[in-house]
PDB file of N, CA and C in Angstrom:
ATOM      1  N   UNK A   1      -5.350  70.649   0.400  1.00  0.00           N
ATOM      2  CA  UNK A   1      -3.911  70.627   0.337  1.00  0.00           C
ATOM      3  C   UNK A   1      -3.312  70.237   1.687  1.00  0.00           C
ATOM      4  N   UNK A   2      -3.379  70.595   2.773  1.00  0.00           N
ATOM      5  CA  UNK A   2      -3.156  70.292   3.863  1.00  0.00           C
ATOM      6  C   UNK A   2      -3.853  68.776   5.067  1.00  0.00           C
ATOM      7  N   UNK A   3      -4.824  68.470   4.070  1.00  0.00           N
ATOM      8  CA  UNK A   3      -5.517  67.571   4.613  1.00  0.00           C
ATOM      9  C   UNK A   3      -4.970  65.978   4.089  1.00  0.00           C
ATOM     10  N   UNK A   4      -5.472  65.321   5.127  1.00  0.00           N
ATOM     11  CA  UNK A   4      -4.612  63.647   4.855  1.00  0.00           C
ATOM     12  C   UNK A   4      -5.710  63.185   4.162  1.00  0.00           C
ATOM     13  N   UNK A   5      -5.567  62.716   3.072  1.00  0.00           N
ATOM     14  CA  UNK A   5      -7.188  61.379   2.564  1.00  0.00           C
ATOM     15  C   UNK A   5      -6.646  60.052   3.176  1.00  0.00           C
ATOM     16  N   UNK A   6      -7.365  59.147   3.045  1.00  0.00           N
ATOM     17  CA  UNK A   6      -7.547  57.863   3.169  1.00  0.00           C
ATOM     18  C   UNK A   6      -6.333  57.355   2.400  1.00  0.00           C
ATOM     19  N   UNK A   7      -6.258  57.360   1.191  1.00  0.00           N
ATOM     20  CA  UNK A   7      -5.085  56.862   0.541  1.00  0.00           C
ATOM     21  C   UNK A   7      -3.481  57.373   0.935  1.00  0.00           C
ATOM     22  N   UNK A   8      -3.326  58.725   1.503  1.00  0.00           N
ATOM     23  CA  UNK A   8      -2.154  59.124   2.191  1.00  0.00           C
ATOM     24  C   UNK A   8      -2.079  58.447   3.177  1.00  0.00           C
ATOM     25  N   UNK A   9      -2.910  58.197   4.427  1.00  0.00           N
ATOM     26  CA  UNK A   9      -2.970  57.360   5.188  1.00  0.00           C
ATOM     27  C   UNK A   9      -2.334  56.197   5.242  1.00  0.00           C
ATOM     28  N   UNK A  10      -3.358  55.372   3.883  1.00  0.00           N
ATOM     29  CA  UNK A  10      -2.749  53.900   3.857  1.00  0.00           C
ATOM     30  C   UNK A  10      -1.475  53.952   3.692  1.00  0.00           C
ATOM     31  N   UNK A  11      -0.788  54.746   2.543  1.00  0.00           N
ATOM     32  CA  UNK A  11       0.746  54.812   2.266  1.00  0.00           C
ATOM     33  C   UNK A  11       1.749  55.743   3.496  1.00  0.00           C
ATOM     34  N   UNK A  12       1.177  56.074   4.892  1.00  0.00           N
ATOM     35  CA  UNK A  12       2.140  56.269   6.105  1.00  0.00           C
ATOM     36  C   UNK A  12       2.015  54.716   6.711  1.00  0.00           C
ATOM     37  N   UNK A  13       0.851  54.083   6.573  1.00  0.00           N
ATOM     38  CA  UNK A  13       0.583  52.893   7.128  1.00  0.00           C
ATOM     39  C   UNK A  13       1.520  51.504   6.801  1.00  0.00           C
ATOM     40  N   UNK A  14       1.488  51.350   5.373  1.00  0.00           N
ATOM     41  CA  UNK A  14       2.855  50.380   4.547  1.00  0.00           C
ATOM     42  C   UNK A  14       3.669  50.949   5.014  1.00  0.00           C
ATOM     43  N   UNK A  15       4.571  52.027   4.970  1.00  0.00           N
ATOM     44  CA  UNK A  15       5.736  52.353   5.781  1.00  0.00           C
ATOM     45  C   UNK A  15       6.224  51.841   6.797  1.00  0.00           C
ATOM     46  N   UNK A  16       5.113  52.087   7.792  1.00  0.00           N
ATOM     47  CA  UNK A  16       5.271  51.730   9.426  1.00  0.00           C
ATOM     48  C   UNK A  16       5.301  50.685   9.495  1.00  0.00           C
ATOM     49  N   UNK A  17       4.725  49.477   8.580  1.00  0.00           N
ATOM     50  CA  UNK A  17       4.624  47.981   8.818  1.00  0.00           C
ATOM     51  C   UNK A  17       6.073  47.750   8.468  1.00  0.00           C
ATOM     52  N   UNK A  18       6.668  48.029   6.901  1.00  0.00           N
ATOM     53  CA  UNK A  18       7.751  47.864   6.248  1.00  0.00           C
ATOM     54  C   UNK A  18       8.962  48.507   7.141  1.00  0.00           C
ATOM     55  N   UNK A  19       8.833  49.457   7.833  1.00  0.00           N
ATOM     56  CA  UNK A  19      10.124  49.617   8.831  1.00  0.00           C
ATOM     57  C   UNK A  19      10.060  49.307   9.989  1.00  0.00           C
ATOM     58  N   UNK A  20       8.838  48.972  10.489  1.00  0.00           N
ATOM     59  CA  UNK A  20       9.150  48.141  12.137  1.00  0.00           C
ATOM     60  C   UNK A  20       8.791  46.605  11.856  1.00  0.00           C
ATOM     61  N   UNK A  21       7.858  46.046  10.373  1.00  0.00           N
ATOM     62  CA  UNK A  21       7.940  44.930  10.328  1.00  0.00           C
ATOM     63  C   UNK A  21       6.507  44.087  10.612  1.00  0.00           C
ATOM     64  N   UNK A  22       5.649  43.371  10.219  1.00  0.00           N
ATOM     65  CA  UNK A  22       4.437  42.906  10.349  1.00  0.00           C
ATOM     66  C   UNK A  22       4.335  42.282  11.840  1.00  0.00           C
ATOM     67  N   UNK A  23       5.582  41.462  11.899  1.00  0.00           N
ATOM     68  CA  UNK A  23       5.040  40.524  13.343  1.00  0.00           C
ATOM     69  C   UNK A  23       5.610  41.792  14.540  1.00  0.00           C
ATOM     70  N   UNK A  24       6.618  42.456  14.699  1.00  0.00           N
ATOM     71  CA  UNK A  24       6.551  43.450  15.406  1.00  0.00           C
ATOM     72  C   UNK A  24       5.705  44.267  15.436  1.00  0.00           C
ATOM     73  N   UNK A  25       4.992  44.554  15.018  1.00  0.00           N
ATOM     74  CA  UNK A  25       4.052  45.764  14.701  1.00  0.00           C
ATOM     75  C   UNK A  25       2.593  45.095  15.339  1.00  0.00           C
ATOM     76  N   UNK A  26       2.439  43.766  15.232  1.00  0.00           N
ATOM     77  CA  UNK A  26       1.641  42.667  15.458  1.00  0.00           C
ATOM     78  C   UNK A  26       1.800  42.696  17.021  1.00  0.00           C
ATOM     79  N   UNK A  27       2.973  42.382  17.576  1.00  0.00           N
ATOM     80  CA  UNK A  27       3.518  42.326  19.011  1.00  0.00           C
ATOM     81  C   UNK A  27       2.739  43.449  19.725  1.00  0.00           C
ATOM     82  N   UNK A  28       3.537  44.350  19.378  1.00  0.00           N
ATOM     83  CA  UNK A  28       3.000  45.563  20.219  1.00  0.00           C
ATOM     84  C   UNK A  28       1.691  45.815  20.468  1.00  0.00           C
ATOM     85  N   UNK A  29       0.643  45.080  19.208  1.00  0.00           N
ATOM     86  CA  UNK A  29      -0.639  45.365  19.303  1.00  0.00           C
ATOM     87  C   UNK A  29      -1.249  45.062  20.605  1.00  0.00           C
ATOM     88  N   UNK A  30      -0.719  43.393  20.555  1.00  0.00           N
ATOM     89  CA  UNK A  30      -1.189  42.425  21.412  1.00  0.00           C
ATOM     90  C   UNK A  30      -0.772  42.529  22.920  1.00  0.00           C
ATOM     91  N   UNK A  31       0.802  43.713  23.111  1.00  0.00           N
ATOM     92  CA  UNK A  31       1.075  44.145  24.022  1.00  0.00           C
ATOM     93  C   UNK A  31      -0.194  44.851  24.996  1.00  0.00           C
ATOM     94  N   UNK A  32      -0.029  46.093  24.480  1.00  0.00           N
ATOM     95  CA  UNK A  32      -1.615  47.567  24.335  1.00  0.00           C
ATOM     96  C   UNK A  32      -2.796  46.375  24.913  1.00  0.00           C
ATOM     97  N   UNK A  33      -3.364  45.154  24.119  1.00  0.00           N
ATOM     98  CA  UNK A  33      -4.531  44.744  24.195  1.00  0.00           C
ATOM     99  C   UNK A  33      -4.047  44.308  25.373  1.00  0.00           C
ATOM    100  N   UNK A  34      -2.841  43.524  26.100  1.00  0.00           N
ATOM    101  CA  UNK A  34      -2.325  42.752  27.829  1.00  0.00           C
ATOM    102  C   UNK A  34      -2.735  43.888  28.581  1.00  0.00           C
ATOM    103  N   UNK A  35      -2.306  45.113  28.089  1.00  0.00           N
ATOM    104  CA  UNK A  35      -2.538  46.305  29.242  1.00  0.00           C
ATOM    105  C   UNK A  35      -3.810  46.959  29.617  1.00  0.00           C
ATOM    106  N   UNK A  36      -4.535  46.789  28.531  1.00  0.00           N
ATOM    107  CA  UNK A  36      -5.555  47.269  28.824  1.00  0.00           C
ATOM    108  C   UNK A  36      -6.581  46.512  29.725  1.00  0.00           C
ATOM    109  N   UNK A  37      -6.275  44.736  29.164  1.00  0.00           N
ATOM    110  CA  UNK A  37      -7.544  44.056  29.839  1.00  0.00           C
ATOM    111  C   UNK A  37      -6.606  43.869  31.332  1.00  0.00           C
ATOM    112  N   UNK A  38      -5.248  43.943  31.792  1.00  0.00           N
ATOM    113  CA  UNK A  38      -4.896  44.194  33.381  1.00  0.00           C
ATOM    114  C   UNK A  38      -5.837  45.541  33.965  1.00  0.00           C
ATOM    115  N   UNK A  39      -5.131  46.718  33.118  1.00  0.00           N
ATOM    116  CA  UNK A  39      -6.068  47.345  33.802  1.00  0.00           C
ATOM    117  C   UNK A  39      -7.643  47.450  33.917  1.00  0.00           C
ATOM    118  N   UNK A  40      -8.009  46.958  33.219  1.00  0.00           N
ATOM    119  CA  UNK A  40      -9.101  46.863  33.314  1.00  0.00           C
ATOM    120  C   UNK A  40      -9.920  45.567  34.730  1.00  0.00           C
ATOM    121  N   UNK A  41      -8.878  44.656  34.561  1.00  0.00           N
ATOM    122  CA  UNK A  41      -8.967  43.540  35.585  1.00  0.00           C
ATOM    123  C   UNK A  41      -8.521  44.232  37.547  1.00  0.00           C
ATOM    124  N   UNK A  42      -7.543  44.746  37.088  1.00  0.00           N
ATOM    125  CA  UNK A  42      -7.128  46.133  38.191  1.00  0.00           C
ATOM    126  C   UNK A  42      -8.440  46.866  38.992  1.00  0.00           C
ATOM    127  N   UNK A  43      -9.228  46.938  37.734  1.00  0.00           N
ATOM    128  CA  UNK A  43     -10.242  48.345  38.405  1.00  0.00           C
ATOM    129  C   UNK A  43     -10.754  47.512  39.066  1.00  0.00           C
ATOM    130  N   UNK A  44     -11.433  45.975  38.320  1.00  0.00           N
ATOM    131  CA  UNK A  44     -12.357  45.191  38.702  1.00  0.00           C
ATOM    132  C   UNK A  44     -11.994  44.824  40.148  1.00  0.00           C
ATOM    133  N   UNK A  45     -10.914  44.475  40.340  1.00  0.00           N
ATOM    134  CA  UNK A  45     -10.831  43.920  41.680  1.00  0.00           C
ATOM    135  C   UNK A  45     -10.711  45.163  42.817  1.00  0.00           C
ATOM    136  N   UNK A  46     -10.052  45.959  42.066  1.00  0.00           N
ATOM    137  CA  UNK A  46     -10.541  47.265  43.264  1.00  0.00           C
ATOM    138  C   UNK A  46     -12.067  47.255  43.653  1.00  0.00           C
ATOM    139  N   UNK A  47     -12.931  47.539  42.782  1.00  0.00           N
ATOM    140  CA  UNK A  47     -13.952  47.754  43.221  1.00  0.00           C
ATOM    141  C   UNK A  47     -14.588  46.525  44.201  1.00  0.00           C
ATOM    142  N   UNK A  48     -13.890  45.306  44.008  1.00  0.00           N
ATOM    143  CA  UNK A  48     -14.436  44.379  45.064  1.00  0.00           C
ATOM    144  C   UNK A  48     -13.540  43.877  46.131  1.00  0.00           C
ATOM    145  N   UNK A  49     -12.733  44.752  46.435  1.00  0.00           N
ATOM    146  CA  UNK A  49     -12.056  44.604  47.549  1.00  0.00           C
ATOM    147  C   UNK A  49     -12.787  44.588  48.686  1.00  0.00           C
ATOM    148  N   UNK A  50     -12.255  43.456  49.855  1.00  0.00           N
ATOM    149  CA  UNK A  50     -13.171  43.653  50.982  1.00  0.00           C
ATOM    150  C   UNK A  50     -13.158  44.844  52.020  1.00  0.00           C
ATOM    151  N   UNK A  51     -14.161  45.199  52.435  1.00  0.00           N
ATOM    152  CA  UNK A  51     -13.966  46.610  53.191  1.00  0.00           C
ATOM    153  C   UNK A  51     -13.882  46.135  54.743  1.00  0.00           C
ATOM    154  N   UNK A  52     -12.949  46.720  55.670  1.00  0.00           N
ATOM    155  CA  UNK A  52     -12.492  46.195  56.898  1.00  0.00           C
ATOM    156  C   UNK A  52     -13.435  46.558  57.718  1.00  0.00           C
ATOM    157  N   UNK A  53     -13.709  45.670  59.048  1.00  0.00           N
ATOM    158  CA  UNK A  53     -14.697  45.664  60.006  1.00  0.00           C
ATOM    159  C   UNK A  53     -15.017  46.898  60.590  1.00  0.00           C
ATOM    160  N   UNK A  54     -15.934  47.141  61.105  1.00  0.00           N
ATOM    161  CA  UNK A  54     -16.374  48.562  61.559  1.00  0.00           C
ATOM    162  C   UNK A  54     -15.987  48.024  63.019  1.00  0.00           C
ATOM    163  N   UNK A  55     -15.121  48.491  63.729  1.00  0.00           N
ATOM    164  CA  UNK A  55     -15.025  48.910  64.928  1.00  0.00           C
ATOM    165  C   UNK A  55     -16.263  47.996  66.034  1.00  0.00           C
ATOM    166  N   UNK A  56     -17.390  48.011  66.168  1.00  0.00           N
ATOM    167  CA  UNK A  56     -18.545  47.718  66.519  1.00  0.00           C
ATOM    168  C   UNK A  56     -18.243  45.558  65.872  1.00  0.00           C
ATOM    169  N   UNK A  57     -18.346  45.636  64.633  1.00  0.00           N
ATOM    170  CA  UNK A  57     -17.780  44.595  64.540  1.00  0.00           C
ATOM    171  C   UNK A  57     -16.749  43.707  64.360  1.00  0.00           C
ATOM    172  N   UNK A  58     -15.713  44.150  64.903  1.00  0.00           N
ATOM    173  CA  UNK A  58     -14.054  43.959  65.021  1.00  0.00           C
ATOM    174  C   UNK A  58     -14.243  43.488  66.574  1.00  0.00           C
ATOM    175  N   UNK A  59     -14.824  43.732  67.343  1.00  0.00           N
ATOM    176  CA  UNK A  59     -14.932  43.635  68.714  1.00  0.00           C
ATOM    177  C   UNK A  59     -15.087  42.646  69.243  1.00  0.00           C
ATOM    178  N   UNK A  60     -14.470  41.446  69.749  1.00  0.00           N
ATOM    179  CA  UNK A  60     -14.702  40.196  70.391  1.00  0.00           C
ATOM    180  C   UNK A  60     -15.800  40.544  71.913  1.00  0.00           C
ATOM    181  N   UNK A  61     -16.355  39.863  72.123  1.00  0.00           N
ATOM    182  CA  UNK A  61     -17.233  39.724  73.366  1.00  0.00           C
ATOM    183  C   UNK A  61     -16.303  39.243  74.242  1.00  0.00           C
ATOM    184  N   UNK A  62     -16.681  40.351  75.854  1.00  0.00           N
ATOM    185  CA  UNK A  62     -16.114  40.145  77.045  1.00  0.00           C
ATOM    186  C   UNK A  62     -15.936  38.681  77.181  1.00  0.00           C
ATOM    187  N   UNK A  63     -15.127  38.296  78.177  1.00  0.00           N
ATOM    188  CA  UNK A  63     -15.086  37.168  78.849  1.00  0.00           C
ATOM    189  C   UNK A  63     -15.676  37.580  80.393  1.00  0.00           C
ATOM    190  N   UNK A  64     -16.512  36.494  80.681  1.00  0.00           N
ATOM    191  CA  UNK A  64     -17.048  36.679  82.227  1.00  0.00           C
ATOM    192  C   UNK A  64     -15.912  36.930  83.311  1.00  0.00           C
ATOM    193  N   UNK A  65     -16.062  37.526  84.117  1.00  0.00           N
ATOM    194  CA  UNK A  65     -15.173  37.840  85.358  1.00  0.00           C
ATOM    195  C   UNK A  65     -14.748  37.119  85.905  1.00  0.00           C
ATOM    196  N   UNK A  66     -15.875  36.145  86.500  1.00  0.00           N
ATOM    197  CA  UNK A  66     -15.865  35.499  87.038  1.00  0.00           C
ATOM    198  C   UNK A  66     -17.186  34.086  86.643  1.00  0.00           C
ATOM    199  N   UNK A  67     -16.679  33.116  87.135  1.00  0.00           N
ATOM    200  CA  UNK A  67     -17.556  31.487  86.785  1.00  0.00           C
ATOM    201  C   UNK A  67     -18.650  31.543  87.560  1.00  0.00           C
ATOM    202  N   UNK A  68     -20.009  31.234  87.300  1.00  0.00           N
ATOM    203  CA  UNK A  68     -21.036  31.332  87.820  1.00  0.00           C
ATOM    204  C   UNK A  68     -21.251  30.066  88.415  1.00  0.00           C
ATOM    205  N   UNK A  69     -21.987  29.623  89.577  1.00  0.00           N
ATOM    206  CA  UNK A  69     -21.990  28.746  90.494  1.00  0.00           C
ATOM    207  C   UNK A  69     -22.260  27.311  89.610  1.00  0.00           C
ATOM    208  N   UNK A  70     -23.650  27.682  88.621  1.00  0.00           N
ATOM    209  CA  UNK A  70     -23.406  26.639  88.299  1.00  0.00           C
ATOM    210  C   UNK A  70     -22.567  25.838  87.339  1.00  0.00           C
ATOM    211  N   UNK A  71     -21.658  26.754  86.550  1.00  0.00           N
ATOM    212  CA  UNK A  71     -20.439  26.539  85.707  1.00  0.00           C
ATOM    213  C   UNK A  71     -19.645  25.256  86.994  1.00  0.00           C
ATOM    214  N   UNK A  72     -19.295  26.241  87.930  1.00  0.00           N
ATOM    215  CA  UNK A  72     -18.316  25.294  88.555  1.00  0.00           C
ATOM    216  C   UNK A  72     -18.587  23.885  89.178  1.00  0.00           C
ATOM    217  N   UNK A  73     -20.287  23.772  89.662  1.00  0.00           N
ATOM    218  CA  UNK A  73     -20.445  22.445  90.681  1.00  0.00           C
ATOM    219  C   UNK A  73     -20.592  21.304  88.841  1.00  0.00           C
ATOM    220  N   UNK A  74     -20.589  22.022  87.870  1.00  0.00           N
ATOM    221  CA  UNK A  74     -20.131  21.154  86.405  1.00  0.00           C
ATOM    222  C   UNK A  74     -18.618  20.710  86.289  1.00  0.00           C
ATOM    223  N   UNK A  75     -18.191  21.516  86.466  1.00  0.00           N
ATOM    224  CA  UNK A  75     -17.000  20.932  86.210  1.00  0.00           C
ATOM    225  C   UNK A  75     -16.217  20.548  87.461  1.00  0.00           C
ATOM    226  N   UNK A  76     -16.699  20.245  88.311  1.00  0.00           N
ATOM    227  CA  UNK A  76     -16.419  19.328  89.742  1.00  0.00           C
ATOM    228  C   UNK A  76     -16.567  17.713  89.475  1.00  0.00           C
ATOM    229  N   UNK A  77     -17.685  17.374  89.168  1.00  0.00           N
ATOM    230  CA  UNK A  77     -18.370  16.442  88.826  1.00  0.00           C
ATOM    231  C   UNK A  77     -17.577  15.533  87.548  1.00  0.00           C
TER     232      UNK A  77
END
């Protein structure tokens, strides 16, 4: 008595088509299916986001102090 069968079902189901309408009812589906495969595209690119340099390799190499002898009698010449 309290329980839905299959055939109560179908007849809440004609309802819902008949008062919001086949291609609306259609819409929204196809809405739900946009959202899901974003989020789903969402996670994906999270998980391959690039991860930022460690400190150690963020670090440009010194520049010399000073020009070593034979740097300079090169660029004399």
């Amino acid at each position: 008595m309290g329980g839905m069968s299959l055939v109560h079902w179908l007849v809440v189901a004609v309802i819902v088509i008949l008062l919001f309408g086949g291609s609306r009812f259609s819409n929204m589906m196809g809405d739900v299916a946009k959202g899901i495969k974003n989020f789903k595209k969402g996670m994906a690119e999270e998980d391959e986001a690039p991860k930022e340099a460690t400190r150690i390799e963020a670090q440009k190499a010194a520049e010399p102090a000073f020009k070593a002898e034979a740097e300079r009698t090169r660029e004399e010449r």
